[in-house]
Protein backbone atom coordinates (compact mmCIF):
# COMPACT_ATOMS: atom_id res chain seq x y z
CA UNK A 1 23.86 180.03 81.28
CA UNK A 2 26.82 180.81 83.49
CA UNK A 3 30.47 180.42 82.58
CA UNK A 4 32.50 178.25 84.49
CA UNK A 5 35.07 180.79 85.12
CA UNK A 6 32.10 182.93 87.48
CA UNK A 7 30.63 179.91 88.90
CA UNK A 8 31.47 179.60 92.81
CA UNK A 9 29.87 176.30 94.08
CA UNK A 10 31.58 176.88 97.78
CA UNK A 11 32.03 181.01 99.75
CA UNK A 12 34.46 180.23 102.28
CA UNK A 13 33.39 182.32 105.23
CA UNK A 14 36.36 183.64 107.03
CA UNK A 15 38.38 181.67 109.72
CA UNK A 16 35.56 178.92 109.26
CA UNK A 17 37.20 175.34 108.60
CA UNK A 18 34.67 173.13 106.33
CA UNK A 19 33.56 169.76 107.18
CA UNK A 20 33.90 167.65 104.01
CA UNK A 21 32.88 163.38 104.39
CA UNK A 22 34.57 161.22 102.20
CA UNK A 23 33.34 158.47 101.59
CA UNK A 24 36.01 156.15 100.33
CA UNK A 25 38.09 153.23 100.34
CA UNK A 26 41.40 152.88 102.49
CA UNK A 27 44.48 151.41 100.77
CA UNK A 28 48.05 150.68 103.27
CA UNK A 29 49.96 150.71 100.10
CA UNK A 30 50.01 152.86 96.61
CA UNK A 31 48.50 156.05 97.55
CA UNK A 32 44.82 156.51 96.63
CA UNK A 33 41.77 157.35 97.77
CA UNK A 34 41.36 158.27 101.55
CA UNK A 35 44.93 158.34 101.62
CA UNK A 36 44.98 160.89 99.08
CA UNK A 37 41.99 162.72 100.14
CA UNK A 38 42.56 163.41 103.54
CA UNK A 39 45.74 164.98 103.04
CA UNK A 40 44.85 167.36 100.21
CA UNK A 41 41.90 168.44 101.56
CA UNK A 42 43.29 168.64 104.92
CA UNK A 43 45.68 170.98 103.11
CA UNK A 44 42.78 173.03 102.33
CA UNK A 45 41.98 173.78 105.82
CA UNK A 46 38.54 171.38 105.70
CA UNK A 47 37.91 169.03 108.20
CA UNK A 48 37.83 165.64 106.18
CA UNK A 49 35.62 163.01 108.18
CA UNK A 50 36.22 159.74 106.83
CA UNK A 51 33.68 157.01 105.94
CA UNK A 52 35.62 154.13 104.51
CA UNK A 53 34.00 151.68 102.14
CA UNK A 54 36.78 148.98 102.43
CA UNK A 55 39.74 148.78 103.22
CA UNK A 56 43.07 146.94 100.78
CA UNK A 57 46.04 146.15 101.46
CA UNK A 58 47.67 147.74 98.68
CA UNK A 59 45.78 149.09 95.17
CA UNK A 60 44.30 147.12 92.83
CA UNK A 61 46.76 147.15 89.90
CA UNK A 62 48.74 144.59 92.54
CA UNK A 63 48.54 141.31 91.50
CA UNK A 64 48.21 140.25 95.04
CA UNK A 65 45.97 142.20 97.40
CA UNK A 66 43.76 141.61 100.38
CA UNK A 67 40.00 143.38 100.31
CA UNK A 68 38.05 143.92 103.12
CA UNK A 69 34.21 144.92 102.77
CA UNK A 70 33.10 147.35 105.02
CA UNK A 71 29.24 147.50 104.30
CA UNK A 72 27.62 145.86 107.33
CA UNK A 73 29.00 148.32 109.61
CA UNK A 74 28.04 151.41 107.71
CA UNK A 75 24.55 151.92 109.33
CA UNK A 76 25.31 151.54 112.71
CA UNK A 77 28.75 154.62 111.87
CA UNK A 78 26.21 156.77 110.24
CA UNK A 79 23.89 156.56 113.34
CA UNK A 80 26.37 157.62 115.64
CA UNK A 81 27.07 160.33 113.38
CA UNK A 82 23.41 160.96 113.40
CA UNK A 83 23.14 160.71 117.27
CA UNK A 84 26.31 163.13 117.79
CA UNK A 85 24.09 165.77 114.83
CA UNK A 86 27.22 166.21 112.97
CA UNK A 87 27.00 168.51 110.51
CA UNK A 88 28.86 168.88 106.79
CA UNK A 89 29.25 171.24 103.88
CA UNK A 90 30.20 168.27 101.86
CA UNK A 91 30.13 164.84 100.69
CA UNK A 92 32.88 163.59 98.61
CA UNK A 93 32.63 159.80 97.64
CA UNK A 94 34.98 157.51 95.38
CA UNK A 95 35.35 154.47 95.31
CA UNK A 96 32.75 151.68 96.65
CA UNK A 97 33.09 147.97 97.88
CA UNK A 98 29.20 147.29 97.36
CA UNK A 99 26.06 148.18 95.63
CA UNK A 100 24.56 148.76 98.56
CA UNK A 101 26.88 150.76 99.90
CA UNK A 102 25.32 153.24 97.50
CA UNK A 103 22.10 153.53 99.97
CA UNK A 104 24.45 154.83 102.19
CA UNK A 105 25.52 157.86 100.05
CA UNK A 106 22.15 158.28 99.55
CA UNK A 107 21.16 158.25 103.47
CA UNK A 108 24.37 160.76 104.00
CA UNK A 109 23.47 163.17 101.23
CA UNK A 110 19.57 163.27 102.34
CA UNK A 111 20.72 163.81 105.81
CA UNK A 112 22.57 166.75 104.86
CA UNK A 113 20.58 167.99 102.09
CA UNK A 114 22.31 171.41 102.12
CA UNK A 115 25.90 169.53 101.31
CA UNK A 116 28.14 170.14 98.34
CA UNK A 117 27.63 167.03 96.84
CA UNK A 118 30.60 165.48 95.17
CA UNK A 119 31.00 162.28 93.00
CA UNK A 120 33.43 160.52 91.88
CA UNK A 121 32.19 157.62 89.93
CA UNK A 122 35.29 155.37 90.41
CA UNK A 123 34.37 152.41 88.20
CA UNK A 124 36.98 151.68 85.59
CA UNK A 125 39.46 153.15 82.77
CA UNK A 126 40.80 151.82 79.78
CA UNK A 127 37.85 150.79 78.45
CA UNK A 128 37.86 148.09 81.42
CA UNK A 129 35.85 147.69 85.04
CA UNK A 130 37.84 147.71 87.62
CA UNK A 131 38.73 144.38 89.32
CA UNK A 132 36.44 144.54 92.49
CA UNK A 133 33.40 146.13 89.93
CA UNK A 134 30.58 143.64 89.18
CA UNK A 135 27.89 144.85 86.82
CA UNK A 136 25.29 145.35 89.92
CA UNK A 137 27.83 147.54 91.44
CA UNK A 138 27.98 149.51 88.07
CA UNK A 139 24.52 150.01 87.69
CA UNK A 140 24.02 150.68 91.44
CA UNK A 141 26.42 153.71 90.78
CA UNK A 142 24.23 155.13 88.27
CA UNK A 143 21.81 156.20 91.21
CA UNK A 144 24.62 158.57 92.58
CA UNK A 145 24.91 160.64 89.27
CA UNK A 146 20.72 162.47 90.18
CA UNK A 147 21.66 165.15 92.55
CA UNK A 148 25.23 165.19 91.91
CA UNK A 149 26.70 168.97 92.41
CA UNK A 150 29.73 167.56 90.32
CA UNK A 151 30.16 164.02 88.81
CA UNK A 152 34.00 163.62 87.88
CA UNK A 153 34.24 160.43 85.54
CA UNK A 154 36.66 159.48 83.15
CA UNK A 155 35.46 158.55 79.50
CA UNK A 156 34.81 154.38 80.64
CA UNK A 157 33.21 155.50 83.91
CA UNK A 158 30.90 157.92 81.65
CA UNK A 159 30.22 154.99 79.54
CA UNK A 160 29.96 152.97 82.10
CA UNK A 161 26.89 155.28 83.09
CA UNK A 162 25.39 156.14 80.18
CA UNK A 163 25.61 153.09 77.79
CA UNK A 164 27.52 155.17 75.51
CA UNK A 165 30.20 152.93 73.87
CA UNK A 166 33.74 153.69 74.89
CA UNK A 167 35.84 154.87 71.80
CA UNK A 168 38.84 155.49 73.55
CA UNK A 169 40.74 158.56 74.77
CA UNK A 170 41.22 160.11 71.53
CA UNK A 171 37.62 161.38 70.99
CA UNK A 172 36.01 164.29 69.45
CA UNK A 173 34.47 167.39 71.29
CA UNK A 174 30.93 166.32 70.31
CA UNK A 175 31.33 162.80 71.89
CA UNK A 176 32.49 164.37 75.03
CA UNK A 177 29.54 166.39 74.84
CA UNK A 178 26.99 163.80 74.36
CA UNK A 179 28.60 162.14 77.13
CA UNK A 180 27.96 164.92 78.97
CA UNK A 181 24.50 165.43 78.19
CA UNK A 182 23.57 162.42 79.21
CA UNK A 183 24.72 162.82 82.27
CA UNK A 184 22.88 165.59 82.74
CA UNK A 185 19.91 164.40 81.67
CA UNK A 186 20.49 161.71 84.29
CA UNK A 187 20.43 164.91 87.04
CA UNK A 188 23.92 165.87 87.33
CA UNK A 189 24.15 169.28 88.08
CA UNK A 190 27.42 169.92 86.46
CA UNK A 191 30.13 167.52 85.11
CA UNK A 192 33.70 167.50 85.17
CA UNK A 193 34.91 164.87 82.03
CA UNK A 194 38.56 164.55 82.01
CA UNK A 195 41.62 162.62 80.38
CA UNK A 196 41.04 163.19 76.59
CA UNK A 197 43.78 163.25 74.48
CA UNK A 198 44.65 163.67 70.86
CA UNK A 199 47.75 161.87 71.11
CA UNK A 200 49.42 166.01 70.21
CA UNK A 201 51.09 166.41 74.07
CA UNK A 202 47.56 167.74 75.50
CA UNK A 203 46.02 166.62 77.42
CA UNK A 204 41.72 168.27 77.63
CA UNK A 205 39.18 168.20 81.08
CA UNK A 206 35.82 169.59 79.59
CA UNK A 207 33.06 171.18 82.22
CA UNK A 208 29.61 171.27 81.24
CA UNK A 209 26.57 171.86 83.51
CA UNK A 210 22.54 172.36 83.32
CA UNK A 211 23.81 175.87 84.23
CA UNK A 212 27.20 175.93 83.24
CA UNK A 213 28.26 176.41 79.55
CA UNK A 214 30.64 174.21 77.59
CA UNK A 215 34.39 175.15 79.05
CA UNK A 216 37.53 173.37 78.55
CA UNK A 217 40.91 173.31 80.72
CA UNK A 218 43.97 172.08 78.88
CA UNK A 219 47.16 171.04 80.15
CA UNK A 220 50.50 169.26 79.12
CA UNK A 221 50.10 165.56 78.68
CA UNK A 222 52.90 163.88 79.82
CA UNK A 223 54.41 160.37 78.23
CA UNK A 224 53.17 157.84 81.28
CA UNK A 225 49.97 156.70 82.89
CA UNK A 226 49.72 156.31 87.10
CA UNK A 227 48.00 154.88 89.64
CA UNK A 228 45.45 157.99 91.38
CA UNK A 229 45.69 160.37 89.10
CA UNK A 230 42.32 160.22 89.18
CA UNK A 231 41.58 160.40 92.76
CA UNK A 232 44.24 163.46 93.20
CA UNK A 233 42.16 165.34 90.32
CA UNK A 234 38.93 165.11 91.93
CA UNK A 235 40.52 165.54 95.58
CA UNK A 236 42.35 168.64 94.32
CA UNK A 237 39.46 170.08 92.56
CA UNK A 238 37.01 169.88 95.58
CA UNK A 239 39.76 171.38 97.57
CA UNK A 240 39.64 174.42 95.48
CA UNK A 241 36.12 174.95 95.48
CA UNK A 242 35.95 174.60 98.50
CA UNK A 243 38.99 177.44 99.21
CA UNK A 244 36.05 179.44 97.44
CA UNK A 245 37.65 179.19 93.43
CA UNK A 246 35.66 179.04 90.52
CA UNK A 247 34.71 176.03 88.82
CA UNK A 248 37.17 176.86 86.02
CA UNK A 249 39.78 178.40 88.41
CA UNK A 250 39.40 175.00 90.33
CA UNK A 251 39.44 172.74 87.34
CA UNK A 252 42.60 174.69 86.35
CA UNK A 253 44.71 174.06 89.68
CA UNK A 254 43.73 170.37 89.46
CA UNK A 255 44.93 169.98 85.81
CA UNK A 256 48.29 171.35 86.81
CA UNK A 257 48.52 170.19 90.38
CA UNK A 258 48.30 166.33 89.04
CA UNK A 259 50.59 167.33 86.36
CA UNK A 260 53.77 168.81 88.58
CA UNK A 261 52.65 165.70 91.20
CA UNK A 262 53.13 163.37 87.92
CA UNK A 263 56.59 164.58 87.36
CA UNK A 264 57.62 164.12 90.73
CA UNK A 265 56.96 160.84 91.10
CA UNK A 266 58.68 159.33 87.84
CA UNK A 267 61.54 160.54 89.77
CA UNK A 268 60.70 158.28 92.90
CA UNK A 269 61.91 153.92 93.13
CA UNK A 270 59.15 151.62 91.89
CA UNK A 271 57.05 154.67 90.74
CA UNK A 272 54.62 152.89 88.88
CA UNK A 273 53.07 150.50 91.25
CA UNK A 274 53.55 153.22 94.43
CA UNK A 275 50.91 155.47 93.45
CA UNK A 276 51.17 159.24 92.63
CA UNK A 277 53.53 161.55 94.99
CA UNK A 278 51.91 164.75 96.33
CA UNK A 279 53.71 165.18 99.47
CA UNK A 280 56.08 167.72 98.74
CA UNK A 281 53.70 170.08 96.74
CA UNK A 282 50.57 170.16 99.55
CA UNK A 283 51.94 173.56 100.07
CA UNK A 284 50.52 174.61 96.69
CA UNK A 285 47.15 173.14 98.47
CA UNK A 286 47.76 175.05 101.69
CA UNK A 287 48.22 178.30 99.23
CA UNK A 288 44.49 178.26 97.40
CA UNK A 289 43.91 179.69 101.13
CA UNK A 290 45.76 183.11 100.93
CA UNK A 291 43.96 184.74 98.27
């Protein structure tokens, strides 16, 4: 098998900008999602084309927030896509309003078969579903992890998948690699499990792969939890594969890139409830570029 450190899943070719759909949710308030994938991959130099999945007023962890489902007009955006023969090097979805909004994923990926294909199963943490999850949507999710070029869950979302039982974020490595290997053996190409800690100030993102050998990125663990960490991780990984890194080189910038993001915005007013602040490093982004 390959090591993640020679793996290239993206050659950048030249001045050539990538075109990169992600298919997300839009929030107005407590940055997530679209609103953090756009600009970081923007960043990147990729064209990011978006295909929103519903749109909130502000993040779930609001007590108060307003949901709109965008399913029924999904179809009739992807034909015009289809009429206009736009073409991508990637699909990158997240978060989904629907179960069947997962057909639509589906219909995107077979239409561009020769995509990067990107998933981030954005179900739940803690141990818990997220609010807007039902267990149709859950299960509807599952169908996105066959095919996947990388599947980026957290330890509930892989249990979520897999039926393994969530035992917290304090695990051992063989748990995270049965995790893994179920996933796998579900038809994900290689995946990205991150967020485990052993309560010792470190904190561990393991990459494993039907190709791909066993490889773990460590980082500092710092003393707080946020809102989009998540989405910033996988946004900032798929922006450095596509800027042509190595899995491992990639999985290394997006350890560190949510961690210096983390410590900027503990330093910002009502910093836990206004989502993770990126804005002032997208020039480390812009940078995977010169080399």
């Amino acid at each position: 098998m390959a090591k993640a450190q020679d793996l290239h899943l993206y050659n950048r070719n030249g001045a050539y900008i990538p075109r990169v759909a992600a298919v997300h949710d839009l929030c107005g308030y407590g940055k997530c999602s679209l609103g953090v994938a756009i600009p970081v991959l923007s960043a990147a130099g990729c064209d990011v084309c978006p295909v929103p999945t519903s749109l909130f007023s502000a993040h779930t962890k609001f007590p108060v927030f307003y949901m709109h489902d965008t399913t029924s007009m999904l179809d009739e955006y992807l034909d015009a896509w289809q009429k206009e023969s736009v073409e991508l090097d990637a699909v990158y979805s997240g978060f989904l309003g629907s179960a069947e909004q997962v057909a639509c994923i589906q219909r995107i990926c077979g239409e561009h078969p020769k995509a990067l294909r990107v998933i981030d199963p954005v179900m739940g943490d803690g141990g818990q579903m997220y609010p807007t999850y039902t267990e149709e949507l859950c299960q509807a999710m599952a169908g996105l992890v066959d095919g996947a070029d990388i599947l980026t869950p957290n330890l509930t979302e892989a249990s979520i998948l897999t039926g393994i039982p969530y035992e917290g974020r304090d695990v051992s490595e063989d748990f995270v690699r049965r995790n893994m290997d179920a996933l796998i053996e579900m038809g994900a190409k290689t995946v990205v499990i991150k967020g485990i800690s052993h309560d010792d100030g470190i904190v561990r993102n393991y990459v494993a792969g039907a190709d791909v050998d066993f490889d773990e990125v460590s980082g500092e663990m710092l003393p707080y939890q946020l809102h989009g960490t998540g989405d910033l991780f996988a946004s900032a990984l798929l922006a450095a594969v596509m800027c042509g890194r190595s899995l491992h080189g990639a999985l290394e910038f997006a350890t560190r890139f949510v961690r210096d993001c983390m410590r900027i915005t503990i330093e910002q007013p009502d910093y836990e409830m206004r989502g993770i602040s990126f804005e002032s490093k997208l020039g480390e982004v812009a940078d995977l570029l010169k080399s």
